[in-house]
C-alpha atoms as a PDB file:
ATOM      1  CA  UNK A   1     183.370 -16.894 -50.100  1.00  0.00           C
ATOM      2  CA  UNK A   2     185.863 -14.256 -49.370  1.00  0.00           C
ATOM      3  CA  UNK A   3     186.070 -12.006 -45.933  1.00  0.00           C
ATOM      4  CA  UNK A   4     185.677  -9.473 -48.003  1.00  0.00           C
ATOM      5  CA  UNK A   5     182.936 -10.693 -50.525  1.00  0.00           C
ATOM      6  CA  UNK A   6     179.661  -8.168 -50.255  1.00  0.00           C
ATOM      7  CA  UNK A   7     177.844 -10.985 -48.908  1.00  0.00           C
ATOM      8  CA  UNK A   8     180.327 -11.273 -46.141  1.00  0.00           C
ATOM      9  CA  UNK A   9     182.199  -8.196 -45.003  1.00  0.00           C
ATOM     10  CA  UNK A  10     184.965  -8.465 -41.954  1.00  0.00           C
ATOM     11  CA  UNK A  11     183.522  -6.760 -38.714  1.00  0.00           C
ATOM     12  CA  UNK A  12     185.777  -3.631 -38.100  1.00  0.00           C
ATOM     13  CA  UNK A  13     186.060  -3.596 -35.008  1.00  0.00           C
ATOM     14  CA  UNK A  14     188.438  -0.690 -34.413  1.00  0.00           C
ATOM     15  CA  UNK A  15     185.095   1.273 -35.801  1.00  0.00           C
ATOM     16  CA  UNK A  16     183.536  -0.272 -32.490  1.00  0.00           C
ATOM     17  CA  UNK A  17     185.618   0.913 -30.303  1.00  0.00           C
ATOM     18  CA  UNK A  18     186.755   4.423 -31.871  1.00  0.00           C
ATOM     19  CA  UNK A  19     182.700   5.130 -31.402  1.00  0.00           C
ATOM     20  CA  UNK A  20     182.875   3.811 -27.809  1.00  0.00           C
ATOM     21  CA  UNK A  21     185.447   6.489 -27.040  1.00  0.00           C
ATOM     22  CA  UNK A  22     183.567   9.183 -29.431  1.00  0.00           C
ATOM     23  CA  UNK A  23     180.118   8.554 -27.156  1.00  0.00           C
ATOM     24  CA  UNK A  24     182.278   8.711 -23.757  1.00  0.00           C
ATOM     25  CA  UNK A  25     183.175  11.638 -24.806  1.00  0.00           C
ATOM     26  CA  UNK A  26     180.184  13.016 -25.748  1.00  0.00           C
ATOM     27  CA  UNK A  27     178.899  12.562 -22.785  1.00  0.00           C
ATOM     28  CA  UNK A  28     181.657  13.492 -20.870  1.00  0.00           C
ATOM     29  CA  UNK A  29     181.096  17.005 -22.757  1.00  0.00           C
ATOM     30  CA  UNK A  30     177.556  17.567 -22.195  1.00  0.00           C
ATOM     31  CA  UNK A  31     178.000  16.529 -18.071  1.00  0.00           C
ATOM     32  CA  UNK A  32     180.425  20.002 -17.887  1.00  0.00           C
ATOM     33  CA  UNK A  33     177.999  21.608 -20.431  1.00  0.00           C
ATOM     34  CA  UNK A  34     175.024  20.761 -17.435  1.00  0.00           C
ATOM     35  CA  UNK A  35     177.315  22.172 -14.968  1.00  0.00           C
ATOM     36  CA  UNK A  36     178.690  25.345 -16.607  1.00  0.00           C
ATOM     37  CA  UNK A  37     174.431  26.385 -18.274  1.00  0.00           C
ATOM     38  CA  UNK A  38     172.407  24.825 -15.648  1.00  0.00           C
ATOM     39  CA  UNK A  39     174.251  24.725 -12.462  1.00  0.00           C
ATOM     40  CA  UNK A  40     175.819  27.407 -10.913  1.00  0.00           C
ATOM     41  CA  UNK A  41     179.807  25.720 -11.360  1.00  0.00           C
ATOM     42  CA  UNK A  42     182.189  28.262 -13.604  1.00  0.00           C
ATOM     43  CA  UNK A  43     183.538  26.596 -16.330  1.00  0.00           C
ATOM     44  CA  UNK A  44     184.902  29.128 -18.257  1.00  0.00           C
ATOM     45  CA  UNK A  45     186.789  27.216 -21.082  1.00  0.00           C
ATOM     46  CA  UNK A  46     183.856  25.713 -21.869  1.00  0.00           C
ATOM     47  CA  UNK A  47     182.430  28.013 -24.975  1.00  0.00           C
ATOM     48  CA  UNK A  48     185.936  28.755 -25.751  1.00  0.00           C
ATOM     49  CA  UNK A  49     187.010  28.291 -29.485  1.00  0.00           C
ATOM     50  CA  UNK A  50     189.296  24.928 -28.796  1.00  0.00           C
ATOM     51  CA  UNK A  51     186.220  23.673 -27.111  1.00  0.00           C
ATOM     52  CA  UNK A  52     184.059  24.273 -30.373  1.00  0.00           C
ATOM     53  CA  UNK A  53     186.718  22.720 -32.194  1.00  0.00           C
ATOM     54  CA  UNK A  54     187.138  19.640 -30.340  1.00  0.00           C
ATOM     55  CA  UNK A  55     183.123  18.923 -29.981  1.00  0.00           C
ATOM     56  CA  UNK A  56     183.222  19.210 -33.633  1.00  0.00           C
ATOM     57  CA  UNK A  57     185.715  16.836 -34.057  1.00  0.00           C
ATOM     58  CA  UNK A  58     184.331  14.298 -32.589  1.00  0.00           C
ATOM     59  CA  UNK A  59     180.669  14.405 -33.130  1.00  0.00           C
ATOM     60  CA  UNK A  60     181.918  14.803 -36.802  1.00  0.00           C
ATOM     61  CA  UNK A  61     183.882  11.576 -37.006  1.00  0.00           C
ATOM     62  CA  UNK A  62     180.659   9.790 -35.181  1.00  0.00           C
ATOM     63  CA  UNK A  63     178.772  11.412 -38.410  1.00  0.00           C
ATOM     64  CA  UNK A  64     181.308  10.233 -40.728  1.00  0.00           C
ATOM     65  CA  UNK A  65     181.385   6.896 -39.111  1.00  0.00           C
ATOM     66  CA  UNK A  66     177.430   6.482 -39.038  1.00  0.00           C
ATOM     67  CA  UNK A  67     177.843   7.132 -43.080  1.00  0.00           C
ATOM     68  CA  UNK A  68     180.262   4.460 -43.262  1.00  0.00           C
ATOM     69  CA  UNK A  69     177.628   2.355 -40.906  1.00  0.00           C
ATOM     70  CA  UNK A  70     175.290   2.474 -44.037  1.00  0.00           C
ATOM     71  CA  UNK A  71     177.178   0.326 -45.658  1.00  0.00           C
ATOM     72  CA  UNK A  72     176.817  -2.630 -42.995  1.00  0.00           C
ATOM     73  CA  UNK A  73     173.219  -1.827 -42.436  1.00  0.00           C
ATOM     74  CA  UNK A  74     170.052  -4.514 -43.824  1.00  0.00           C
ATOM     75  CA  UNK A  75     167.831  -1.294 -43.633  1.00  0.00           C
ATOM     76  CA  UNK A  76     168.603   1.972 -43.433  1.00  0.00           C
ATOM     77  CA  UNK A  77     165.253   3.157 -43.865  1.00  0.00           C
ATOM     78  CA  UNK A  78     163.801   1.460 -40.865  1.00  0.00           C
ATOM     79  CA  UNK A  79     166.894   2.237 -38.736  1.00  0.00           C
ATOM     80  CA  UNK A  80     166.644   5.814 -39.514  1.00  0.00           C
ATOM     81  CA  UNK A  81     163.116   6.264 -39.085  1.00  0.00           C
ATOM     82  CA  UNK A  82     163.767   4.571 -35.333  1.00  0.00           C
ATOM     83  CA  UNK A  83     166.329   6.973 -34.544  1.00  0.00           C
ATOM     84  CA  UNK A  84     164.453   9.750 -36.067  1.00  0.00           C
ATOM     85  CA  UNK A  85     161.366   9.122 -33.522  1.00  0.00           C
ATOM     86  CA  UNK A  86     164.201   9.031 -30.757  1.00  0.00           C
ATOM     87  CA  UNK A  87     164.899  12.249 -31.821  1.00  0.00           C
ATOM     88  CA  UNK A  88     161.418  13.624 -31.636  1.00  0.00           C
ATOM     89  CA  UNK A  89     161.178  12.150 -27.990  1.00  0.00           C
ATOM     90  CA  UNK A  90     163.900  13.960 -26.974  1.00  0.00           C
ATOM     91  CA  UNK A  91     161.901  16.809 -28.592  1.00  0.00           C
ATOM     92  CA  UNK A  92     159.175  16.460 -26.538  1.00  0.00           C
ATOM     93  CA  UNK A  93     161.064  15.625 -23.274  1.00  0.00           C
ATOM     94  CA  UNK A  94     162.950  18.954 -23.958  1.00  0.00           C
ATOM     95  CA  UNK A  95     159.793  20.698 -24.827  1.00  0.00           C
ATOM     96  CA  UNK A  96     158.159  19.611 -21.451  1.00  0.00           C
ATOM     97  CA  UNK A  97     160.680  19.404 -18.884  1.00  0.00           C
ATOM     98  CA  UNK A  98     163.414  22.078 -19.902  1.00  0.00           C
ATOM     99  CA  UNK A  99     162.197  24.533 -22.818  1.00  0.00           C
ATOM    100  CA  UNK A 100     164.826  26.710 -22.061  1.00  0.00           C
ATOM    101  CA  UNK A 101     166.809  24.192 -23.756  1.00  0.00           C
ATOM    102  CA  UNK A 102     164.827  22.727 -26.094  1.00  0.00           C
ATOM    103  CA  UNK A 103     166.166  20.173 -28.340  1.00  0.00           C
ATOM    104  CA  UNK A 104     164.049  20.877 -32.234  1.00  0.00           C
ATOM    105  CA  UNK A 105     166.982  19.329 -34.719  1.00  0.00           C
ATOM    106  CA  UNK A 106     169.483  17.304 -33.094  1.00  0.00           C
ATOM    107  CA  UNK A 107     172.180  15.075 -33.811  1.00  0.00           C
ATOM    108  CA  UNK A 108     169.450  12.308 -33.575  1.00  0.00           C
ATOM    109  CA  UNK A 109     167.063  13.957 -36.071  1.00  0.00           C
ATOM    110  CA  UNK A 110     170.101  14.366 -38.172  1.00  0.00           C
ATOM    111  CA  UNK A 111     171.062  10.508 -37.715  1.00  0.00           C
ATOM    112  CA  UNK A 112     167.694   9.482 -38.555  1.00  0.00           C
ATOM    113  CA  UNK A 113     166.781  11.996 -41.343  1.00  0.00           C
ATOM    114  CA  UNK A 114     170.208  11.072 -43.166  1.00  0.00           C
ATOM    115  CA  UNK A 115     170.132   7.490 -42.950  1.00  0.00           C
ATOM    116  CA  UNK A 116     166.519   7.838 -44.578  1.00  0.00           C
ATOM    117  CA  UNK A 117     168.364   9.811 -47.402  1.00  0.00           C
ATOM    118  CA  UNK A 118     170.645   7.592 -48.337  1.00  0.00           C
ATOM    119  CA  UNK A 119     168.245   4.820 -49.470  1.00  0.00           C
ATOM    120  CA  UNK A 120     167.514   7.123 -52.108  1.00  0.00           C
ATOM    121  CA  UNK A 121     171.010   8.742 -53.111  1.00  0.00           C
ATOM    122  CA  UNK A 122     172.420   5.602 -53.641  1.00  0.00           C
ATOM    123  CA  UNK A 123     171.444   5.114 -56.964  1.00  0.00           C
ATOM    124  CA  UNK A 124     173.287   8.396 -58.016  1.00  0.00           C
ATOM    125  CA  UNK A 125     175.990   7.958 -55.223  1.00  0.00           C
ATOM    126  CA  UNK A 126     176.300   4.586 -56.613  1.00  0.00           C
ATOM    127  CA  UNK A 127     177.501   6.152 -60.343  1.00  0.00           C
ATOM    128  CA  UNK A 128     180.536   8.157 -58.230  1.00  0.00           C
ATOM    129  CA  UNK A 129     183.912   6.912 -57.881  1.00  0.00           C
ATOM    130  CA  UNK A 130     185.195   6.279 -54.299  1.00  0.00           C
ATOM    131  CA  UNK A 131     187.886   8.602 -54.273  1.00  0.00           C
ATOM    132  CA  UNK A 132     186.426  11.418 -56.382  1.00  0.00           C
ATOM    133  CA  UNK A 133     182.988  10.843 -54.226  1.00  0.00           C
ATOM    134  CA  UNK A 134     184.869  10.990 -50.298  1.00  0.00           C
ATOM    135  CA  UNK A 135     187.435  13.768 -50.836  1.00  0.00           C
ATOM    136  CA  UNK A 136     184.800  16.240 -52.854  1.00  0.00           C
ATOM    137  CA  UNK A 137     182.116  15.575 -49.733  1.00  0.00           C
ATOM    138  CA  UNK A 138     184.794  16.574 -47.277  1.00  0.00           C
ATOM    139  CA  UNK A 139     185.566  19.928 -49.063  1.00  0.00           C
ATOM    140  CA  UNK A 140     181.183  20.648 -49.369  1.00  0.00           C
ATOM    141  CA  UNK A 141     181.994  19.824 -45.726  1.00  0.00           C
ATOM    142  CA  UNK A 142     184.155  22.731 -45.397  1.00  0.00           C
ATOM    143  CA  UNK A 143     183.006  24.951 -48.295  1.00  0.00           C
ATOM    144  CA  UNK A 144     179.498  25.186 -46.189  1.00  0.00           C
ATOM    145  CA  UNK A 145     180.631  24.997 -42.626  1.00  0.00           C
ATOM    146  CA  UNK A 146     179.712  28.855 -42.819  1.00  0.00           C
ATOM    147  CA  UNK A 147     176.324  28.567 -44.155  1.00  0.00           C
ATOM    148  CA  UNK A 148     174.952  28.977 -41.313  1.00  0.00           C
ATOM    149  CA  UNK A 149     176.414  32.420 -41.117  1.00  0.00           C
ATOM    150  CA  UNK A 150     175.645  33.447 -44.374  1.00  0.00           C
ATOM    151  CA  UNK A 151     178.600  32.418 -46.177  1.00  0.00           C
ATOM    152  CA  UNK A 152     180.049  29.684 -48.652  1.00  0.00           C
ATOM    153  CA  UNK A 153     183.175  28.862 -48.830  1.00  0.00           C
ATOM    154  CA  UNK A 154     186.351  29.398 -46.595  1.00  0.00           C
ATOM    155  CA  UNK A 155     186.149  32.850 -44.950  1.00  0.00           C
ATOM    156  CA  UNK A 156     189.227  32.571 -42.640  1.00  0.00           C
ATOM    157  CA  UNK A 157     191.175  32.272 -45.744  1.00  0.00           C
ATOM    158  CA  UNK A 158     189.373  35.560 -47.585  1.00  0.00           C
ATOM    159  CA  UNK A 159     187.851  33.028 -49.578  1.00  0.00           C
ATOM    160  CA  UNK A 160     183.953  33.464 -49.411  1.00  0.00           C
ATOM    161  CA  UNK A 161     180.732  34.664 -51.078  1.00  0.00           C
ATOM    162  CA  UNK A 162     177.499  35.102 -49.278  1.00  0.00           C
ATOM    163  CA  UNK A 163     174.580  33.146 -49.963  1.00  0.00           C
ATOM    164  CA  UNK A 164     171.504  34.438 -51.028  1.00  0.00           C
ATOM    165  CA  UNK A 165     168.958  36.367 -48.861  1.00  0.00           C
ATOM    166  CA  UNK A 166     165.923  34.512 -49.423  1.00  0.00           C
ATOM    167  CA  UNK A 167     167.312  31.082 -48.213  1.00  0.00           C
ATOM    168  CA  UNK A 168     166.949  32.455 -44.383  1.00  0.00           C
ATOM    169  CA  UNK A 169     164.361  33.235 -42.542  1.00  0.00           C
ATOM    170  CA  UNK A 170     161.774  30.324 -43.452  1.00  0.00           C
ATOM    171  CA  UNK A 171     160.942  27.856 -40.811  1.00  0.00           C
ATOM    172  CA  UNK A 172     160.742  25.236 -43.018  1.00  0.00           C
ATOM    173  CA  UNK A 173     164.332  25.405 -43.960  1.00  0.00           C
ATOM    174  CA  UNK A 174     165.822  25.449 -40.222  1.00  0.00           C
ATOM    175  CA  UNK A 175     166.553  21.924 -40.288  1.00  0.00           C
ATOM    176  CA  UNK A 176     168.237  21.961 -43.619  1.00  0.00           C
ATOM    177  CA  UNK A 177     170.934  24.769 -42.049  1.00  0.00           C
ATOM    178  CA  UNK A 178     169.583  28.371 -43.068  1.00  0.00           C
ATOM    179  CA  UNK A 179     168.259  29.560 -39.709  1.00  0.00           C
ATOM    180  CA  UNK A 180     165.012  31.431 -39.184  1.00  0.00           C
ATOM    181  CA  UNK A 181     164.137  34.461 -36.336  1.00  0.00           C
ATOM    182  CA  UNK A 182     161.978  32.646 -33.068  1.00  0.00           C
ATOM    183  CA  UNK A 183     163.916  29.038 -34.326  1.00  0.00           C
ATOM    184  CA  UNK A 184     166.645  27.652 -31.918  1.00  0.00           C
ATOM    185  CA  UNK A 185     167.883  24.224 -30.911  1.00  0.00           C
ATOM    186  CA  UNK A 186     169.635  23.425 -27.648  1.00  0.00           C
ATOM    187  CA  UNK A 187     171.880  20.357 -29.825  1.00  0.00           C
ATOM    188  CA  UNK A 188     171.724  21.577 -33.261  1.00  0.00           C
ATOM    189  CA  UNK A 189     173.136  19.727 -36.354  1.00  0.00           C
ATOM    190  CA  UNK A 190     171.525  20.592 -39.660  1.00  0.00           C
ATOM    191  CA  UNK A 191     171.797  18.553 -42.892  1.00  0.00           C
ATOM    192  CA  UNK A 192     173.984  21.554 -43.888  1.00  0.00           C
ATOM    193  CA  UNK A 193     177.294  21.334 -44.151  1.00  0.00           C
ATOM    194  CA  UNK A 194     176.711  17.689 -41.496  1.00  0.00           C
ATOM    195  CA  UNK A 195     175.015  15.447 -44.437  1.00  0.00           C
ATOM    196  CA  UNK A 196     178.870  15.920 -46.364  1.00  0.00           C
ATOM    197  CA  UNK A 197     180.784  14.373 -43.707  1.00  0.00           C
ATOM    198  CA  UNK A 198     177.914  11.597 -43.595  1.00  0.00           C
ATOM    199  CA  UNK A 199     178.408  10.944 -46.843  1.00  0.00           C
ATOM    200  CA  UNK A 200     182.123  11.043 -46.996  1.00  0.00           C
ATOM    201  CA  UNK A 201     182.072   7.857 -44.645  1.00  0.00           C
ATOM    202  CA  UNK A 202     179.393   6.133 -47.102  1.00  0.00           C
ATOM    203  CA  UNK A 203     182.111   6.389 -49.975  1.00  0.00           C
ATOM    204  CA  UNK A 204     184.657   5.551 -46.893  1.00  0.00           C
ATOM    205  CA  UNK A 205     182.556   2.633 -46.613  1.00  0.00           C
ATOM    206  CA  UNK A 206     183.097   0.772 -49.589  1.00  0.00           C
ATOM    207  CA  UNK A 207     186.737   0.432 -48.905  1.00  0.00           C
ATOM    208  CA  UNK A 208     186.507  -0.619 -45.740  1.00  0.00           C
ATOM    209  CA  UNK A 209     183.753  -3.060 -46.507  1.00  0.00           C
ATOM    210  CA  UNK A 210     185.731  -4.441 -48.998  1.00  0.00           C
ATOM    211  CA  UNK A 211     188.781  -4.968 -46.750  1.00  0.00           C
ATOM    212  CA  UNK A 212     190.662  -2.508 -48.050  1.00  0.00           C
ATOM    213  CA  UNK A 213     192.323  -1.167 -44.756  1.00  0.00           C
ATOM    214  CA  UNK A 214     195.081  -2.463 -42.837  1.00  0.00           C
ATOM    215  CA  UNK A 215     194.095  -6.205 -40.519  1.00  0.00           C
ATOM    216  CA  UNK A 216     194.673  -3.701 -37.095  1.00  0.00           C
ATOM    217  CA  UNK A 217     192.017  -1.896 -38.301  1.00  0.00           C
ATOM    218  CA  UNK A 218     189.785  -5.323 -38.661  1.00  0.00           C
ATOM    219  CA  UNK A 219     191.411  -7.005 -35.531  1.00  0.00           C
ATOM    220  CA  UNK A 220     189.449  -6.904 -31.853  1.00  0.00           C
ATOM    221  CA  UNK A 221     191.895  -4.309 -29.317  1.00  0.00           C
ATOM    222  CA  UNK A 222     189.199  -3.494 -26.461  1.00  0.00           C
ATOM    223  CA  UNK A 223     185.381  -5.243 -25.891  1.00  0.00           C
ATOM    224  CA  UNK A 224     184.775  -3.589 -23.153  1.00  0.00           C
ATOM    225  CA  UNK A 225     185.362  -0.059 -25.809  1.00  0.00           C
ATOM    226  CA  UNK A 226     183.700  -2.335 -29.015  1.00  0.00           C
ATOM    227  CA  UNK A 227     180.916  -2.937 -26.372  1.00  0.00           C
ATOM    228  CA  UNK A 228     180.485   0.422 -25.306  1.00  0.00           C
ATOM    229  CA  UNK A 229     180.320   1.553 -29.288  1.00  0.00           C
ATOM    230  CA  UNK A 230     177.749  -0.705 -30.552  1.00  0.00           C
ATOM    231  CA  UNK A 231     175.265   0.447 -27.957  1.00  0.00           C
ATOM    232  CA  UNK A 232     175.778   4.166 -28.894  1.00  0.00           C
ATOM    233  CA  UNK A 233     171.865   4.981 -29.182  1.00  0.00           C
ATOM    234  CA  UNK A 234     171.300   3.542 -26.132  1.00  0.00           C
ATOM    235  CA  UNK A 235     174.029   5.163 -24.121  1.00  0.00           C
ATOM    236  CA  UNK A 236     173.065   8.459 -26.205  1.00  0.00           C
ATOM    237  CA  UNK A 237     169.320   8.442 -24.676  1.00  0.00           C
ATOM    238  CA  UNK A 238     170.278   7.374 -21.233  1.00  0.00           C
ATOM    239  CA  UNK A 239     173.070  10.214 -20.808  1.00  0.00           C
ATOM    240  CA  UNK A 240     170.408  12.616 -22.046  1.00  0.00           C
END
């Protein structure tokens, strides 16, 4: 049997340790978020564009590398529905310690929602070629960044059309990424344009799992990092 048959699939454990640093980070950023909302400590730079940018960046290649995660995973059903009820006690812990910042649809809630998905996308994700599959989900990535706003496609470019009316407004559709008046989220990630760069890693996935990629990218670097990044969940709930 191969290190690369299905059955067997090479640990990658630069993944490991490039999610280490991602959750460091992470939590790095919310400590000066505490300090600059909730504590009187000027921070200024804080809610400045770069900022936005940077979060972004690296909560969105934890969400591409949780897609690729699918791919290593015996079930994601149960392990999304486990970090789905995380999610909801961080709901509740937000609801009854600090409403102010209240925590409805998180990045948790969008872990465990998508990783329920996928079970049943396969099938038609399945029927998509790699290539065709990773780089179209990274331009729905970009194409809906601005749904939230009203807007598909790339506005900063003149290239945009607004979305209809009667996608915004309804509760019900809040956590898909159409927001609705009295609705807010403290840590807000909606399936909309998020699921995209989820499912980019999926298709990412097969390559890697099939030892595709370059041996550095297979080969051990840091445990204490590798460490750090397969206890993300944990690390996640205790920062919070």
């Amino acid at each position: 049997m191969t290190a690369s048959s299905p059955l067997s699939p090479k640990r990658v454990h630069m993944m490991d340790e490039l999610r280490g640093v991602l959750i460091l980070l992470v939590a790095l950023y919310h400590l000066l978020y505490d300090l600059a909302v909730l504590f009187p400590v000027g921070i200024p730079w804080m809610f400045d564009p770069w900022m936005n940018n940077l979060r972004n960046l690296c909560t969105g290649t934890l969400i591409f590398i949780s897609g690729i995660s699918c791919l290593y995973s015996r079930s994601n059903l149960r392990r999304g529905l486990k970090t789905f009820l995380w999610g909801m006690a961080l709901t509740v812990g937000t609801f009854l310690v600090m409403p102010s910042q209240l925590i409805l649809f998180g990045i948790l809630h969008f872990f465990g929602v998508s990783m329920m998905l996928y079970p049943l996308l396969r099938p038609l994700l399945d029927k998509i070629p790699t290539g065709i599959g990773m780089w179209s989900c990274v331009a729905l990535y970009f194409l809906t960044f601005h749904v939230y706003s009203g807007v598909f496609g790339l506005p900063a470019l003149g290239l945009s059309v607004p979305m209809p009316d009667f996608l915004y407004g309804h509760p019900l559709l809040f956590f898909v990424g159409f927001p609705a008046e009295g609705l807010s989220s403290a840590d807000y990630y909606p399936l909309i344009p998020w699921i995209f760069l989820f499912l980019a890693g999926t298709f990412c996935g097969r390559w890697l799992r099939a030892g595709k990629f370059p041996d550095f990218v297979y080969q051990s670097h840091n445990p204490q990092l590798a460490f750090i990044g397969r206890h993300t969940l944990l690390i996640y709930l205790v920062h919070q």
